[in-house]
N, C-alpha and C. Protein backbone atom coordinates (compact mmCIF):
# COMPACT_ATOMS: atom_id res chain seq x y z
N UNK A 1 94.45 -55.13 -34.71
CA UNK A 1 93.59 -54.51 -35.70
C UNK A 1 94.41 -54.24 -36.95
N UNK A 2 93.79 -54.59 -38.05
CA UNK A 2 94.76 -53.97 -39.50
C UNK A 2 94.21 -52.83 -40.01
N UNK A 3 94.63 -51.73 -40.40
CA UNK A 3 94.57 -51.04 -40.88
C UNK A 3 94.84 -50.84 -42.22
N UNK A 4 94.37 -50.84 -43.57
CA UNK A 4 94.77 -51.29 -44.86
C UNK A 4 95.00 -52.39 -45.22
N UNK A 5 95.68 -52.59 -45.94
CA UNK A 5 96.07 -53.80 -46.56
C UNK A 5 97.62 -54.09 -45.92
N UNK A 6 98.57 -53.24 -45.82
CA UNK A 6 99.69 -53.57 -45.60
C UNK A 6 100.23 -53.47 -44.01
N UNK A 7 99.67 -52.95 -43.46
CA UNK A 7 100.24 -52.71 -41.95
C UNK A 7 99.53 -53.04 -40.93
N UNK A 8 99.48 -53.66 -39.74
CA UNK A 8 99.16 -54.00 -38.66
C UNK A 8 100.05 -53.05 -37.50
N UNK A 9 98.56 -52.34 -37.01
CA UNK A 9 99.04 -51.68 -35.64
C UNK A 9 98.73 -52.30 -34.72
N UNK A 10 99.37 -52.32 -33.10
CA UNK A 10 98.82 -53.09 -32.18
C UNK A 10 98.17 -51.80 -31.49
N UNK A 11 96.98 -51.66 -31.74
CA UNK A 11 96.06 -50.71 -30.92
C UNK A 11 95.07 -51.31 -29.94
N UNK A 12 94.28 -50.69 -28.85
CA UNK A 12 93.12 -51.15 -28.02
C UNK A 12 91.88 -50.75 -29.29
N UNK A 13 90.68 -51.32 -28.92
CA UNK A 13 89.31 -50.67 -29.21
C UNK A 13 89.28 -49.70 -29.80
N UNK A 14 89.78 -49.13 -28.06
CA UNK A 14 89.40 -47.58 -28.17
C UNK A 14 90.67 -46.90 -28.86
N UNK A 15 91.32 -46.77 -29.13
CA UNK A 15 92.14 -46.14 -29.90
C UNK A 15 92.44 -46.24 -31.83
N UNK A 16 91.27 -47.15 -31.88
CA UNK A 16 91.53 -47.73 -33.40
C UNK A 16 90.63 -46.38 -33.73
N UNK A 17 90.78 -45.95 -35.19
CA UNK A 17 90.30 -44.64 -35.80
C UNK A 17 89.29 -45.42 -36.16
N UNK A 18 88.07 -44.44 -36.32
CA UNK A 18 86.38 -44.93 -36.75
C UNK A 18 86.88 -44.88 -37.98
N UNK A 19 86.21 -45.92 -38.76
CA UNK A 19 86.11 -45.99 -40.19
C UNK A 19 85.01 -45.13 -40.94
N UNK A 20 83.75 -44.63 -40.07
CA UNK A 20 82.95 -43.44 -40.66
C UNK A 20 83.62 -42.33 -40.22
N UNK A 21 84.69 -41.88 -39.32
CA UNK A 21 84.89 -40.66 -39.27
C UNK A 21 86.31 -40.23 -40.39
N UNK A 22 86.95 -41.61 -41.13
CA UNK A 22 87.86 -41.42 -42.00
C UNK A 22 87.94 -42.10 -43.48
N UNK A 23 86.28 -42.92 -43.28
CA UNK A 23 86.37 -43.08 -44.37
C UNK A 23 87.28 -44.62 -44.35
N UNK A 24 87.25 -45.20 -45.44
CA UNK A 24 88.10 -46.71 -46.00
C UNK A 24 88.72 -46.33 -46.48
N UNK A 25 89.88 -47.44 -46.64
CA UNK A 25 90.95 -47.50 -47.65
C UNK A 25 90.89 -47.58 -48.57
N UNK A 26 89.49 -48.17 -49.35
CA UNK A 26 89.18 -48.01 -50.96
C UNK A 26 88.61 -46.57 -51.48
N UNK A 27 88.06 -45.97 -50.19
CA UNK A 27 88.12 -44.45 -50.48
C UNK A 27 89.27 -43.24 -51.29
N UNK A 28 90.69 -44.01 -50.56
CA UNK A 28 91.54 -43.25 -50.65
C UNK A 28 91.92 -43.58 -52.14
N UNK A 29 92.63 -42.74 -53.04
CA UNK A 29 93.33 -42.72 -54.21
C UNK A 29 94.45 -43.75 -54.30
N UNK A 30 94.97 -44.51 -55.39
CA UNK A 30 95.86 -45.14 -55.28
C UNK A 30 97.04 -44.56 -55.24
N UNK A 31 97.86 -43.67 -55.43
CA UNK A 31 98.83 -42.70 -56.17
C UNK A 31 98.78 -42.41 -54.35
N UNK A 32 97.73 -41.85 -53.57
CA UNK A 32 98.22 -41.39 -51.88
C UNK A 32 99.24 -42.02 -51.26
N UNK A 33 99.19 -43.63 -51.34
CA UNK A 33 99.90 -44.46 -50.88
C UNK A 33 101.05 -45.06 -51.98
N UNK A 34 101.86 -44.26 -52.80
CA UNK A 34 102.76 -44.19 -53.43
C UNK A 34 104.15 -43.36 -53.24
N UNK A 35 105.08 -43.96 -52.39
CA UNK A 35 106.53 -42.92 -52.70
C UNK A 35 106.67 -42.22 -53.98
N UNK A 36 106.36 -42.87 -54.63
CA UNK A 36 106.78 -42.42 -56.55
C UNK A 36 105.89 -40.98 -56.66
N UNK A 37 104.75 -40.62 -56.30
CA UNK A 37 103.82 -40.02 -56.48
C UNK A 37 104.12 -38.58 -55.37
N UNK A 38 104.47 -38.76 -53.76
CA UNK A 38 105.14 -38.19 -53.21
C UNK A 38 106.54 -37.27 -53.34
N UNK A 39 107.10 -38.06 -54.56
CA UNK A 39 108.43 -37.87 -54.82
C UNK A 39 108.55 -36.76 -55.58
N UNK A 40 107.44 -37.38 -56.78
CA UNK A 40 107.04 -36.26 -58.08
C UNK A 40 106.75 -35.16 -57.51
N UNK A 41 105.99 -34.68 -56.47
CA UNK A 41 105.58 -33.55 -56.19
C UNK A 41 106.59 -32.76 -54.77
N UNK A 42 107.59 -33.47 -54.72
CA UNK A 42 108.67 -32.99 -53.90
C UNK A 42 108.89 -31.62 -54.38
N UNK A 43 109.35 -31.33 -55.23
CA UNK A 43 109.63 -30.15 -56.55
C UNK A 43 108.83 -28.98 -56.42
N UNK A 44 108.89 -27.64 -55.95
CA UNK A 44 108.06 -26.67 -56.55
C UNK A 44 107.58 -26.74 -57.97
N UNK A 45 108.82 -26.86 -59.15
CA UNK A 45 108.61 -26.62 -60.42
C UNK A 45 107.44 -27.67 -60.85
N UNK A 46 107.23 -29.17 -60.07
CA UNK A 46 106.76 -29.88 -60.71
C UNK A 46 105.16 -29.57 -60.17
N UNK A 47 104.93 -29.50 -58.96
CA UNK A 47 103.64 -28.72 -58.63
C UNK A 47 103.15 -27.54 -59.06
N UNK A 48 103.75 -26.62 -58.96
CA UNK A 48 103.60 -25.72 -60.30
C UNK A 48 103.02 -25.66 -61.47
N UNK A 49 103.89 -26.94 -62.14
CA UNK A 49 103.16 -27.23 -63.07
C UNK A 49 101.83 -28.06 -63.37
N UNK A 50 102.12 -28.86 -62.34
CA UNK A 50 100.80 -29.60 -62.23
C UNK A 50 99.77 -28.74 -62.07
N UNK A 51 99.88 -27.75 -61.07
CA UNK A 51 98.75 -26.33 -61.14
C UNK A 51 98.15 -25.82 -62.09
N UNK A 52 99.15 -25.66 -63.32
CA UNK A 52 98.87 -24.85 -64.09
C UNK A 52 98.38 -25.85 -65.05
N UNK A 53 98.88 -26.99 -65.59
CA UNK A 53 97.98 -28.17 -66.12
C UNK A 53 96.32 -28.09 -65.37
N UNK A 54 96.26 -27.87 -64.39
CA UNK A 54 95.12 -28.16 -63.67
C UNK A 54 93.76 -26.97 -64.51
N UNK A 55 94.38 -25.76 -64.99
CA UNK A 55 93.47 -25.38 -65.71
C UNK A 55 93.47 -25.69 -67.00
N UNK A 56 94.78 -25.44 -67.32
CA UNK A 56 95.18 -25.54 -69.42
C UNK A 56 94.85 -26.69 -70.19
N UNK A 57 94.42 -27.95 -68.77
CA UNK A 57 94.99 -28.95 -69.26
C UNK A 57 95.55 -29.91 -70.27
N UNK A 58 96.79 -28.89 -71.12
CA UNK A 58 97.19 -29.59 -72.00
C UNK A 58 98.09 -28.04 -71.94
N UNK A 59 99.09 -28.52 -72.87
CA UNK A 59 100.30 -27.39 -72.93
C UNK A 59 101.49 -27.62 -73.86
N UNK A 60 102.22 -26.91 -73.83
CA UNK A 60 103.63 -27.03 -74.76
C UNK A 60 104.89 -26.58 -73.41
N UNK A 61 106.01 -27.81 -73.80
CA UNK A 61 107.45 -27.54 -73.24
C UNK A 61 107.72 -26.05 -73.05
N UNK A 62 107.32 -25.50 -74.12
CA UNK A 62 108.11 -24.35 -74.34
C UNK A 62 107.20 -23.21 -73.62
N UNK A 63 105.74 -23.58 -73.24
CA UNK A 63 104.96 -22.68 -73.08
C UNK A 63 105.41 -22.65 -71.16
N UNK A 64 105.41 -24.32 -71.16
CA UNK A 64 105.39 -24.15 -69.11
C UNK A 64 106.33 -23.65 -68.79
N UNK A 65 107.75 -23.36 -69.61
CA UNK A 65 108.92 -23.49 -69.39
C UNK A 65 109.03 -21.63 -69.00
N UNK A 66 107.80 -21.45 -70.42
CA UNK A 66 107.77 -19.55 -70.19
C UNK A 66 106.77 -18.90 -68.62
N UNK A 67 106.18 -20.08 -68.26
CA UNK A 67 105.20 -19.98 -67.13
C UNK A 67 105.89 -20.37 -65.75
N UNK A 68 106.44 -21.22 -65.73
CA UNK A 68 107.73 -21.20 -64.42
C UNK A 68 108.73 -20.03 -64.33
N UNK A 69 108.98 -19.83 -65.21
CA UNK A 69 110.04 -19.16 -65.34
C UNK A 69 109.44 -17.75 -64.91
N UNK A 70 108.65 -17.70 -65.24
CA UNK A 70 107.62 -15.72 -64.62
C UNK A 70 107.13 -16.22 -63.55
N UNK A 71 107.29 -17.27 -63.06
CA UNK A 71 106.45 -17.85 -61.59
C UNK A 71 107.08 -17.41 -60.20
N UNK A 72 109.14 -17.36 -60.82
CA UNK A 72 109.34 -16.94 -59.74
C UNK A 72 109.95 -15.43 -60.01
N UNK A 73 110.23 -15.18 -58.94
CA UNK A 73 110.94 -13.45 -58.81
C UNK A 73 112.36 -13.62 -58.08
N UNK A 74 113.74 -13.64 -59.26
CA UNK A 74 114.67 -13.77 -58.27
C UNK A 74 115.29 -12.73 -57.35
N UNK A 75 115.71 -13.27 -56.35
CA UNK A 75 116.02 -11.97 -55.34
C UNK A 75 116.42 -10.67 -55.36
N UNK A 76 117.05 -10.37 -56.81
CA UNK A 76 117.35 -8.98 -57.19
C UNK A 76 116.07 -8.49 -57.71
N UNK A 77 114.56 -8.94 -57.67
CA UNK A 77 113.32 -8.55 -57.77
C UNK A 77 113.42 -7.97 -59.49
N UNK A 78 114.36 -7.96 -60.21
CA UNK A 78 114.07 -8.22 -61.39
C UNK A 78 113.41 -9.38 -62.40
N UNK A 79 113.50 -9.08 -63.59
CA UNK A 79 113.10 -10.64 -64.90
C UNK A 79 113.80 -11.14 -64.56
N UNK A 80 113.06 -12.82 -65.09
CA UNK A 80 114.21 -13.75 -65.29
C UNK A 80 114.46 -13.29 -66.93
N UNK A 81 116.02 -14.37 -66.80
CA UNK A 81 116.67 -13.97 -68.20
C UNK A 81 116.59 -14.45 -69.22
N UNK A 82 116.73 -14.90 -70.63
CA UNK A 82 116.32 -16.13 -70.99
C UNK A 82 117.48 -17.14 -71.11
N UNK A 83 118.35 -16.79 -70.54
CA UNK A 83 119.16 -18.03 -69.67
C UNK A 83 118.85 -19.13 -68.65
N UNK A 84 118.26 -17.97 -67.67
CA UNK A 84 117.51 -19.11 -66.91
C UNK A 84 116.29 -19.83 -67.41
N UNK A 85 115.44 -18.76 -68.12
CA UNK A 85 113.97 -19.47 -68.77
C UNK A 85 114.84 -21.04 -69.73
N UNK A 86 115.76 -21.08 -69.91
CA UNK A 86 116.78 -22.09 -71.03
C UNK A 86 116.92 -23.18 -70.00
N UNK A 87 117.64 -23.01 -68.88
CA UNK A 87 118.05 -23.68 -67.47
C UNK A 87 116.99 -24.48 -67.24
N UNK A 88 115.14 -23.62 -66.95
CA UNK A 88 114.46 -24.37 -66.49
C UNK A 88 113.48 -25.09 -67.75
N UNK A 89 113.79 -24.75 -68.78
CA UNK A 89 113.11 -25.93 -70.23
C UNK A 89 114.51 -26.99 -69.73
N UNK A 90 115.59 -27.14 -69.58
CA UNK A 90 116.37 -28.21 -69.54
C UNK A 90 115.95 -28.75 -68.68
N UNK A 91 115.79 -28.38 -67.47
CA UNK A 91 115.30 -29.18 -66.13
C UNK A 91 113.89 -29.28 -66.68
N UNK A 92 113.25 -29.23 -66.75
CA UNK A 92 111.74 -29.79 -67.34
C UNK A 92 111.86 -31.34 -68.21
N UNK A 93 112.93 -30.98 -69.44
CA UNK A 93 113.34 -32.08 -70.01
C UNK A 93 114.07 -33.24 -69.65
N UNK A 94 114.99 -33.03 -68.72
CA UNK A 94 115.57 -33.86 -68.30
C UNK A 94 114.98 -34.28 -66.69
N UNK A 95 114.68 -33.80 -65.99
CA UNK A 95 113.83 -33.99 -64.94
C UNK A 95 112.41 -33.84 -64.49
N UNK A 96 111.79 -32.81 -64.43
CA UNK A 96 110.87 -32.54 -64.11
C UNK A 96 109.72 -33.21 -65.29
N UNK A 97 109.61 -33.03 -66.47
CA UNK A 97 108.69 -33.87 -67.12
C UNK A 97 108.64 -35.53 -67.02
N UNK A 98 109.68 -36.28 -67.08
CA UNK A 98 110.05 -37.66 -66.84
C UNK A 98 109.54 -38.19 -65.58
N UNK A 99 110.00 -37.61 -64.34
CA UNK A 99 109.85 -37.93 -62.97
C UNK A 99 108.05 -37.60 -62.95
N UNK A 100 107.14 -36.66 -63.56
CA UNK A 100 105.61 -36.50 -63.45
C UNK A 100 105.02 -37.77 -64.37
N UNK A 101 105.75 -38.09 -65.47
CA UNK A 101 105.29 -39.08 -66.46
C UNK A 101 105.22 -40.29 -65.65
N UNK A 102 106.54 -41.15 -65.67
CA UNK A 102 106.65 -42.10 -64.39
C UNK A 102 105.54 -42.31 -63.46
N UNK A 103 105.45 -41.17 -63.01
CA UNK A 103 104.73 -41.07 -61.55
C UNK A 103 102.83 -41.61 -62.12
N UNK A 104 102.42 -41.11 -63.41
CA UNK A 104 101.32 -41.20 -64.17
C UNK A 104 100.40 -40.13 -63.77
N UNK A 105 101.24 -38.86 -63.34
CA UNK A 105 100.76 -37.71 -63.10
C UNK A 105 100.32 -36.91 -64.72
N UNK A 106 101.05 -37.44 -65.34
CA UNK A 106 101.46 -36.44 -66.92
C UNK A 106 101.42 -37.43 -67.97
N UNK A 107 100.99 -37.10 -69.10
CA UNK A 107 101.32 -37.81 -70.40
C UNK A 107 102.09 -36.69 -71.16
N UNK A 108 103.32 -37.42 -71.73
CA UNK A 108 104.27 -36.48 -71.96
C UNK A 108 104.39 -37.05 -73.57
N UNK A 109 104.42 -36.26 -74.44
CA UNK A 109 104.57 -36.72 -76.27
C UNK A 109 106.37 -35.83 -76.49
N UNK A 110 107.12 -36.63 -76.17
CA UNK A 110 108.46 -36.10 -76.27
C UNK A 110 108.50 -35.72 -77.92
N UNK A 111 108.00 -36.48 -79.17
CA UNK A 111 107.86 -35.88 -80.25
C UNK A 111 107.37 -34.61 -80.61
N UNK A 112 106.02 -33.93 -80.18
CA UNK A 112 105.09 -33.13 -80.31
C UNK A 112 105.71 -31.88 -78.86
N UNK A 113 106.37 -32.31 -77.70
CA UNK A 113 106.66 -31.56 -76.97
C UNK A 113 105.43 -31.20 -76.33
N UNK A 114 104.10 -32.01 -76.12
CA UNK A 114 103.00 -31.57 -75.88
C UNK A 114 103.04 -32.55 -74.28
N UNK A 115 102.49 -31.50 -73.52
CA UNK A 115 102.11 -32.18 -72.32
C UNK A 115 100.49 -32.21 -71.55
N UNK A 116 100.38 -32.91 -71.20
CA UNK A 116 98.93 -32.97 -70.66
C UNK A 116 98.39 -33.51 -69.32
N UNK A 117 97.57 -32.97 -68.52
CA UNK A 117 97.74 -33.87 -67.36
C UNK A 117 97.16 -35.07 -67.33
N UNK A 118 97.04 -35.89 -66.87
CA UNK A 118 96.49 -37.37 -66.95
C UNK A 118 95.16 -37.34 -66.20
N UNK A 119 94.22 -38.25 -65.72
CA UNK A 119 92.87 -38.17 -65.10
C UNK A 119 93.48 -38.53 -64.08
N UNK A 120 93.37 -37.17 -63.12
CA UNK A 120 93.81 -36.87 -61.33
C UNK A 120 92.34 -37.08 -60.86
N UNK A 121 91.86 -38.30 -60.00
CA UNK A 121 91.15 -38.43 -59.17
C UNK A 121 91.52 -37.10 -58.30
N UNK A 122 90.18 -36.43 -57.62
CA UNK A 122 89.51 -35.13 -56.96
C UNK A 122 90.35 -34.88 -56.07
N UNK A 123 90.63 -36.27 -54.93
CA UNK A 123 91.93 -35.88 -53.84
C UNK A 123 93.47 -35.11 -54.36
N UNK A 124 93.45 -35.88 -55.48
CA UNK A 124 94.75 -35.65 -55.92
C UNK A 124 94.96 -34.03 -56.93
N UNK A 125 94.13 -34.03 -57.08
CA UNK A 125 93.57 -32.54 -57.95
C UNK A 125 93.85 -31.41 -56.36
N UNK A 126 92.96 -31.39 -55.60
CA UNK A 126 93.05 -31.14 -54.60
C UNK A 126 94.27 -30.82 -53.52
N UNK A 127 94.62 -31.90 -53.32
CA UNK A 127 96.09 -31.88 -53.14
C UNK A 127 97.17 -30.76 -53.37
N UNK A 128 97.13 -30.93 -55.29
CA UNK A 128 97.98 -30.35 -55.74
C UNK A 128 97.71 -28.42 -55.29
N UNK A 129 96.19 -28.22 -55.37
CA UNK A 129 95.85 -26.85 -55.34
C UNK A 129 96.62 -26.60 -54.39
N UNK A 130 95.91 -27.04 -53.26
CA UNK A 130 96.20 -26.65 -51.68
C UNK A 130 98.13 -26.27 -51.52
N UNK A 131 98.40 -27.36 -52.08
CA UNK A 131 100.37 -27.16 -52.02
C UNK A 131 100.52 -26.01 -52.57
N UNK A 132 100.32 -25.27 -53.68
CA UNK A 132 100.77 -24.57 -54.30
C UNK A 132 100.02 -23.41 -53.74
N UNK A 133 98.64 -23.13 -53.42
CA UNK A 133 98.30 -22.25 -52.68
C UNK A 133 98.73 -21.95 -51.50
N UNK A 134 99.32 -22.75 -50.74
CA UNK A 134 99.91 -22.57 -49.38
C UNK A 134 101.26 -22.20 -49.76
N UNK A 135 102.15 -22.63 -50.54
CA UNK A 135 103.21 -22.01 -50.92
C UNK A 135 103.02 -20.37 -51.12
N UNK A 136 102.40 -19.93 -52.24
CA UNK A 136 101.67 -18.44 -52.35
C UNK A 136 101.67 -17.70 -51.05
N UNK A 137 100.81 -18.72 -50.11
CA UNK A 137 100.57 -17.74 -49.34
C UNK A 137 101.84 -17.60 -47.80
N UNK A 138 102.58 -18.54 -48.00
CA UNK A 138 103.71 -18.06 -47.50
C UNK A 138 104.57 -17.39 -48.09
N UNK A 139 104.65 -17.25 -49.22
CA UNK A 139 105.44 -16.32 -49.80
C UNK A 139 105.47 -14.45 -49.81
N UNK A 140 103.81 -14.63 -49.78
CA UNK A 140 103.03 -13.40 -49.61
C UNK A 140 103.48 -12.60 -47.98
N UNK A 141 103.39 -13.54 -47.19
CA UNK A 141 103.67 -12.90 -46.08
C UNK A 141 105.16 -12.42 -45.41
């Protein structure tokens, strides 16, 4: 039996997954079946941000950079400093914005410093909530 386009399992009948109880492979998003796309969202900071794109959708370097940066609480339960808020605009610039662009998670205007999210098919919108809400809520507990 094949399953997708790329892989062949050797299954019985009865063990092959119903295609009405999961749906097709043209169902699924293209970006699901992407390492690159997986990779991008390895990152708290970069889910994060994708979160917060998910309402603003559209933003400034300097604005996500002030929104990560109050996102977390470091262990001495004080502010961050604006050393670190500096730390994580560098990692934004040099990593975290590039690696979401790539991925075609983000359209990134390195001139304008303006970022925006790109058109996230519903799974992938989805996705992103759920990660970052489940993060929250382990944190909470």
């Amino acid at each position: 039996m094949c399953i997708g386009n790329k892989y062949r399992f050797m299954v019985g009948p009865e063990e092959a997954p119903s295609q009405e109880d999961h749906g097709t492979a043209t169902d699924l998003p293209p970006r699901l079946g992407d390492d690159q796309f997986y990779s991008a969202l390895a990152a708290a900071h970069r889910r994060r941000l994708l979160y917060y794109l998910l309402e603003t959708e559209e933003s400034t370097v300097d604005e996500i950079a002030t929104v990560l940066t109050g996102w977390e609480i470091p262990p001495t339960g004080t502010m961050q400093t604006p050393a670190e808020r500096a730390e994580i605009r560098l990692q934004l610039l040099h990593n975290h914005l590039p690696r979401l662009a790539d991925s075609g998670l983000i359209a990134y205007d390195r001139a304008t410093g303006t970022v925006r999210l790109a058109g996230l098919q519903p799974r992938v919108r989805e996705l992103i909530q759920q990660s970052v809400e489940a993060e929250q809520r382990v944190a909470s507990e």
